[in-house]
C-alpha atoms as a PDB file:
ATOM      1  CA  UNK A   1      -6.458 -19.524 -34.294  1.00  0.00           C
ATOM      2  CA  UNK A   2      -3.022 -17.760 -33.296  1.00  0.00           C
ATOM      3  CA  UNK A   3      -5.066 -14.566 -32.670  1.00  0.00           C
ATOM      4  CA  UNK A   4      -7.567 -16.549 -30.232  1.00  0.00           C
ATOM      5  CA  UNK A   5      -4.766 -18.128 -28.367  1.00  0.00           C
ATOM      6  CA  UNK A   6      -2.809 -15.027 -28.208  1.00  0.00           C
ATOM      7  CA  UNK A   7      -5.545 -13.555 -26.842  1.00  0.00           C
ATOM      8  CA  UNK A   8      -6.633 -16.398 -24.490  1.00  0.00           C
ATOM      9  CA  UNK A   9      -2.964 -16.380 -22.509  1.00  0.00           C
ATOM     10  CA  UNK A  10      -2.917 -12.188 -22.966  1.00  0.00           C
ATOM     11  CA  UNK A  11      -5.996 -12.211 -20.563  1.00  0.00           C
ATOM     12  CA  UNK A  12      -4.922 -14.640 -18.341  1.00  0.00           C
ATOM     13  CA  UNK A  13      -2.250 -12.427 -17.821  1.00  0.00           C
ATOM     14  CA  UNK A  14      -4.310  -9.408 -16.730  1.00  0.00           C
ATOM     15  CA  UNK A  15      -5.232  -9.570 -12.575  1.00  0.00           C
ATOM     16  CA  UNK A  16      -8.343 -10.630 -12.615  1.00  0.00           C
ATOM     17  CA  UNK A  17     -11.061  -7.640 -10.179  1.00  0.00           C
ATOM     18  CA  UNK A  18     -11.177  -8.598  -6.231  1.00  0.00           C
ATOM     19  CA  UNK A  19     -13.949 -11.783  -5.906  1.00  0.00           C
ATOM     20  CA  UNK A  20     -13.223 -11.702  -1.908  1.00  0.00           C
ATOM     21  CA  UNK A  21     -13.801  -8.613  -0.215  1.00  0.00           C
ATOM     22  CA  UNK A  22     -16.026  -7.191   2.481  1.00  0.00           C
ATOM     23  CA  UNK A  23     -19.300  -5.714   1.125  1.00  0.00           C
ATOM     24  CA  UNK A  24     -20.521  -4.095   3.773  1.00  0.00           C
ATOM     25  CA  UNK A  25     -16.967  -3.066   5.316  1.00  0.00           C
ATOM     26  CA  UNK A  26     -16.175  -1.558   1.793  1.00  0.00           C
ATOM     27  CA  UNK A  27     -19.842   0.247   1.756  1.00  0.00           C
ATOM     28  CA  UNK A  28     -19.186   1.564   5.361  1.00  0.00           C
ATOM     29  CA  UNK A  29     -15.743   3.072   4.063  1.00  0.00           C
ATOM     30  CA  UNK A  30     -17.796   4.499   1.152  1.00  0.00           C
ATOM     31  CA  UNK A  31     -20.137   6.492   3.174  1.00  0.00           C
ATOM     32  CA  UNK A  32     -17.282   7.356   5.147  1.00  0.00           C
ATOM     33  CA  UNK A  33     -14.829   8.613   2.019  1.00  0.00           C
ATOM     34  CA  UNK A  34     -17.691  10.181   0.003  1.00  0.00           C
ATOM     35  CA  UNK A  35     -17.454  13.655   1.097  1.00  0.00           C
ATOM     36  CA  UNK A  36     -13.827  13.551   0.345  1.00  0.00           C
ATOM     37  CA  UNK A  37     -13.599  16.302  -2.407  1.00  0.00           C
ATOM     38  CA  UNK A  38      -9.737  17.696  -3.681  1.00  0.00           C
ATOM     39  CA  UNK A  39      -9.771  20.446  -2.224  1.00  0.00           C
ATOM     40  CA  UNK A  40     -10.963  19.550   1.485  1.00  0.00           C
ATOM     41  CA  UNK A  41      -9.443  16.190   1.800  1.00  0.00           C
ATOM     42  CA  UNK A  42      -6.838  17.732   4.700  1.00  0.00           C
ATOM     43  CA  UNK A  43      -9.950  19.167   6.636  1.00  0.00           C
ATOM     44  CA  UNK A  44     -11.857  15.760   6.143  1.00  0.00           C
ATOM     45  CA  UNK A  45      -9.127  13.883   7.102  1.00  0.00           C
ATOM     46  CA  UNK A  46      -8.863  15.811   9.900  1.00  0.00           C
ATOM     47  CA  UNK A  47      -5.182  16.746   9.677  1.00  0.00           C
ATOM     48  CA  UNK A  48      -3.874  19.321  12.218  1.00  0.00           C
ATOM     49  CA  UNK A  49      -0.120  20.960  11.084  1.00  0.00           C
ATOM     50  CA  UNK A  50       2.272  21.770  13.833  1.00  0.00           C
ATOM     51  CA  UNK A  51       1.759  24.899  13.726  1.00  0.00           C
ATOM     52  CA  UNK A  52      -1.788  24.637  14.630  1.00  0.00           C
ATOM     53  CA  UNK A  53      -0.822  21.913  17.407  1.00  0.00           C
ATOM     54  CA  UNK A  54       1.339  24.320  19.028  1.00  0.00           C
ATOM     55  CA  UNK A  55      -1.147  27.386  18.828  1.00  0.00           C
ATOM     56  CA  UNK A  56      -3.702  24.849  20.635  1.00  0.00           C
ATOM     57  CA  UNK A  57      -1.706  23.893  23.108  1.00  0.00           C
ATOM     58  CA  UNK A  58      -0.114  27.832  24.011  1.00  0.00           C
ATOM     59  CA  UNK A  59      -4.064  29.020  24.263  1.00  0.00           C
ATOM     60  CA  UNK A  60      -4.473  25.970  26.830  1.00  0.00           C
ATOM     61  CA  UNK A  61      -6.984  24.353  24.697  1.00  0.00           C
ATOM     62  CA  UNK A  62      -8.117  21.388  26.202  1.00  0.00           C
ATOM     63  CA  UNK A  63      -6.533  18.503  23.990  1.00  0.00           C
ATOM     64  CA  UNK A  64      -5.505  14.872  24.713  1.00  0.00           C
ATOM     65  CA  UNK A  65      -2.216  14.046  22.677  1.00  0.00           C
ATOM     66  CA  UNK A  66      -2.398   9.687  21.592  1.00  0.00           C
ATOM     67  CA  UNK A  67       1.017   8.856  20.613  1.00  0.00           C
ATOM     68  CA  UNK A  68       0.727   5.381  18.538  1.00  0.00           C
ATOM     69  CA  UNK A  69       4.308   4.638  18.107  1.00  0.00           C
ATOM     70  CA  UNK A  70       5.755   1.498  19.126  1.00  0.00           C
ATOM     71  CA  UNK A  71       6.945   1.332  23.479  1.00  0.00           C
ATOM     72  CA  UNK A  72      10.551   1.306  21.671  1.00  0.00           C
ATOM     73  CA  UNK A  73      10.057   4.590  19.584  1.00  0.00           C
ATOM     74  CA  UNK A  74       8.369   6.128  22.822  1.00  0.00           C
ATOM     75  CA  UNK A  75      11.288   5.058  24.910  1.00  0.00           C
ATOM     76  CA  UNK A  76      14.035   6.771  22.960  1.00  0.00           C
ATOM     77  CA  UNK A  77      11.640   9.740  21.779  1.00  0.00           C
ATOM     78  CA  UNK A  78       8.960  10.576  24.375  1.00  0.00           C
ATOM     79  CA  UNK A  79       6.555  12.807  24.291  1.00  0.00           C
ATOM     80  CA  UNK A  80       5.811  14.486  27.827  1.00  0.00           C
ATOM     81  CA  UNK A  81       2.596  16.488  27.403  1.00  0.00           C
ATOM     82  CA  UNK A  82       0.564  16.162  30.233  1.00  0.00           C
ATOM     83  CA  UNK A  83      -2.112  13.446  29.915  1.00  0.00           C
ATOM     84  CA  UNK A  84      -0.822  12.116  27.161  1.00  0.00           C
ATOM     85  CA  UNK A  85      -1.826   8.629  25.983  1.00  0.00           C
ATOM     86  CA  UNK A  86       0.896   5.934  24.804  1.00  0.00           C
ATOM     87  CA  UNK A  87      -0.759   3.074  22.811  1.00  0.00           C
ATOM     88  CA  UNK A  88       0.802   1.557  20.234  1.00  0.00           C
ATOM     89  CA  UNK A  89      -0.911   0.956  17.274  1.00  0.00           C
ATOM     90  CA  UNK A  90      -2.043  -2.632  17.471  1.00  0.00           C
ATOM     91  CA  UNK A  91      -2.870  -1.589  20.786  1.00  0.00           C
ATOM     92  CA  UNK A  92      -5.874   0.932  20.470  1.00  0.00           C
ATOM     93  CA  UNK A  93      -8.228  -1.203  19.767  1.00  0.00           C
ATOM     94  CA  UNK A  94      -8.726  -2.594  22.419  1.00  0.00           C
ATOM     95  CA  UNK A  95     -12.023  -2.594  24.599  1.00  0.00           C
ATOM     96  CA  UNK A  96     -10.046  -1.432  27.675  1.00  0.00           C
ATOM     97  CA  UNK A  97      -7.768   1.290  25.520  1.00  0.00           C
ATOM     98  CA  UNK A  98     -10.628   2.670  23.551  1.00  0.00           C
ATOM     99  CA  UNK A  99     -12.330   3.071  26.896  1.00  0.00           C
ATOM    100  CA  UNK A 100      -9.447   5.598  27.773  1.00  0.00           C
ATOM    101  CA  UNK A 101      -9.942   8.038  24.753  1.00  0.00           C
ATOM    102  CA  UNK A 102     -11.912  10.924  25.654  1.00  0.00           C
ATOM    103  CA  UNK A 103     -14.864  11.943  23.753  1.00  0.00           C
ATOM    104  CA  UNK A 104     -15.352  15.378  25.189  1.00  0.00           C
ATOM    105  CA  UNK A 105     -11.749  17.037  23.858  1.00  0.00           C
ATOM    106  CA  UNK A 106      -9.675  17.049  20.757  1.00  0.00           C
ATOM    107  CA  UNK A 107      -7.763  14.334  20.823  1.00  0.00           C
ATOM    108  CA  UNK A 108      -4.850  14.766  18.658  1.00  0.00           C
ATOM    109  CA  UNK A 109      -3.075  11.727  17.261  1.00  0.00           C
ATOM    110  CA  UNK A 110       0.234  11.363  16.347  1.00  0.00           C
ATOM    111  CA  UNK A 111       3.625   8.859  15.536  1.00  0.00           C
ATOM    112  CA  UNK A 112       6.694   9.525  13.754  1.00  0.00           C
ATOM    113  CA  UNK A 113       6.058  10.612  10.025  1.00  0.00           C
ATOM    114  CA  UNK A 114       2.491  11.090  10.653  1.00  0.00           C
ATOM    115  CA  UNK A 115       1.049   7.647   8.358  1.00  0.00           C
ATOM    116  CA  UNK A 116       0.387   5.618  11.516  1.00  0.00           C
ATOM    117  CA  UNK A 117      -1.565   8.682  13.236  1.00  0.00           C
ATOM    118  CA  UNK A 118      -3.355   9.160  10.099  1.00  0.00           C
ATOM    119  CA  UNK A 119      -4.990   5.728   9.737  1.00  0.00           C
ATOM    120  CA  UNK A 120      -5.612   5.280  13.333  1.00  0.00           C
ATOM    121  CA  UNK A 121      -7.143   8.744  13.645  1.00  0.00           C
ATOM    122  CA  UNK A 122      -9.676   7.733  10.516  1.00  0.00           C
ATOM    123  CA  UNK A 123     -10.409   4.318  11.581  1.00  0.00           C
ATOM    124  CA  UNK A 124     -11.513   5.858  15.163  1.00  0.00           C
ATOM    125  CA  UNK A 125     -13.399   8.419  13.387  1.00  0.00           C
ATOM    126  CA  UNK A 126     -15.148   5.909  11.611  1.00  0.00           C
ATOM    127  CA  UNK A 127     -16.074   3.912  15.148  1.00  0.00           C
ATOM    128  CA  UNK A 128     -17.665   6.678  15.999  1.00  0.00           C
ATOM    129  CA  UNK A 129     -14.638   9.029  17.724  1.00  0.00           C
ATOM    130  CA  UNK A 130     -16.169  12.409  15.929  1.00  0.00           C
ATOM    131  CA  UNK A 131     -13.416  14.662  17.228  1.00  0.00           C
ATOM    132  CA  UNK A 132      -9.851  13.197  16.552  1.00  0.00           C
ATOM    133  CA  UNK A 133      -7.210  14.263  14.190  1.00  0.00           C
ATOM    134  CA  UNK A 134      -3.587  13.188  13.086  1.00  0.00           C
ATOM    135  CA  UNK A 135      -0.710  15.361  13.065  1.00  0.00           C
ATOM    136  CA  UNK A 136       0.715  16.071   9.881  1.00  0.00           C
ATOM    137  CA  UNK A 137       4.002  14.868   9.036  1.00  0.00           C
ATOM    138  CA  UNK A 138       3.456  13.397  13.125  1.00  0.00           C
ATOM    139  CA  UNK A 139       6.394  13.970  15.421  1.00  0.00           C
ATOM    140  CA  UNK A 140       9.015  14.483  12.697  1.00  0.00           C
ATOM    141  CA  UNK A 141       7.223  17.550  11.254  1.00  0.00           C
ATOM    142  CA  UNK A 142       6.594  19.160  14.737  1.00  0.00           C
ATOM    143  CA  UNK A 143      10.033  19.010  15.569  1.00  0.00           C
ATOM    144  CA  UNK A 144      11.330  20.237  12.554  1.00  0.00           C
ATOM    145  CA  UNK A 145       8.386  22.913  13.027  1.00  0.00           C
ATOM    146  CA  UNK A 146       9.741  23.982  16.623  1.00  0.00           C
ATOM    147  CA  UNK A 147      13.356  23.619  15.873  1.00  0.00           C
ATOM    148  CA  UNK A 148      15.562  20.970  17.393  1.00  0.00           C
ATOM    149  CA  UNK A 149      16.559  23.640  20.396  1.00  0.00           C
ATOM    150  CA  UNK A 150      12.946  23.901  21.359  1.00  0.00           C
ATOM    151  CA  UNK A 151      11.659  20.347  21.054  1.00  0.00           C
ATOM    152  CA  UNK A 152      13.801  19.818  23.070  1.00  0.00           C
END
């Protein structure tokens, strides 16, 4: 009887598996993650490093920067590439914001560490945005990158 008990409160104890979620939000993200293999997960995720940013924008490739950081960050650190976009985060999706991304260049997302860029850059991949990517490590690693003399 101590055994059943014990074992009664021992698996209340354990979390019990997610009841509440959305099934066909979750299968969408499924579809989405499933080509995801170890070794290509930067490629699938899209993720550009500085270096490759800076290459890009030297040849005069023809890239739209989307800075998500909050109007605060942007006002103390701004980023001044022509035609860049400044929307915060809980800001891009938006109707009238998503209307402004372009579809027919890279458009290259990016906020201070390089987390923020990262999700927003998948979830507008998985709307249907096929060419976006996040820059990794986001503003801090392209500074460090360039050197604090050059970045600014």
């Amino acid at each position: 009887m101590k055994r059943l008990v014990a074992l009664l409160i021992a698996g209340s104890l354990v979390a019990p598996p997610a009841l509440a979620y959305d099934e066909a939000l979750a299968k969408t993200y499924e579809r989405f993650f499933e080509s995801f293999e170890e070794k290509q997960v930067p490629k699938a995720m899209h993720l550009i490093p500085p270096e490759k940013l800076i290459t890009a924008i030297k040849n005069g490739e023809d890239l739209v920067l989307l800075d998500v950081r909050t109007r605060q960050e942007q006002s103390v650190v701004g980023v001044t590439y022509p035609g860049t976009l400044h929307m915060p985060m809980n800001e891009v999706f938006k109707p009238e914001n998503l209307a402004q991304i372009p579809t027919d260049k890279k458009v290259v997302v990016t906020c201070q560490a390089g987390v923020r860029c990262t999700v927003i850059a998948t979830a507008l991949r998985n709307v249907g945005f096929d060419n976006v990517y996040a820059t990794k490590g986001g503003l801090a690693a392209l500074v460090k990158y360039l050197g604090a003399k050059t970045a600014f």
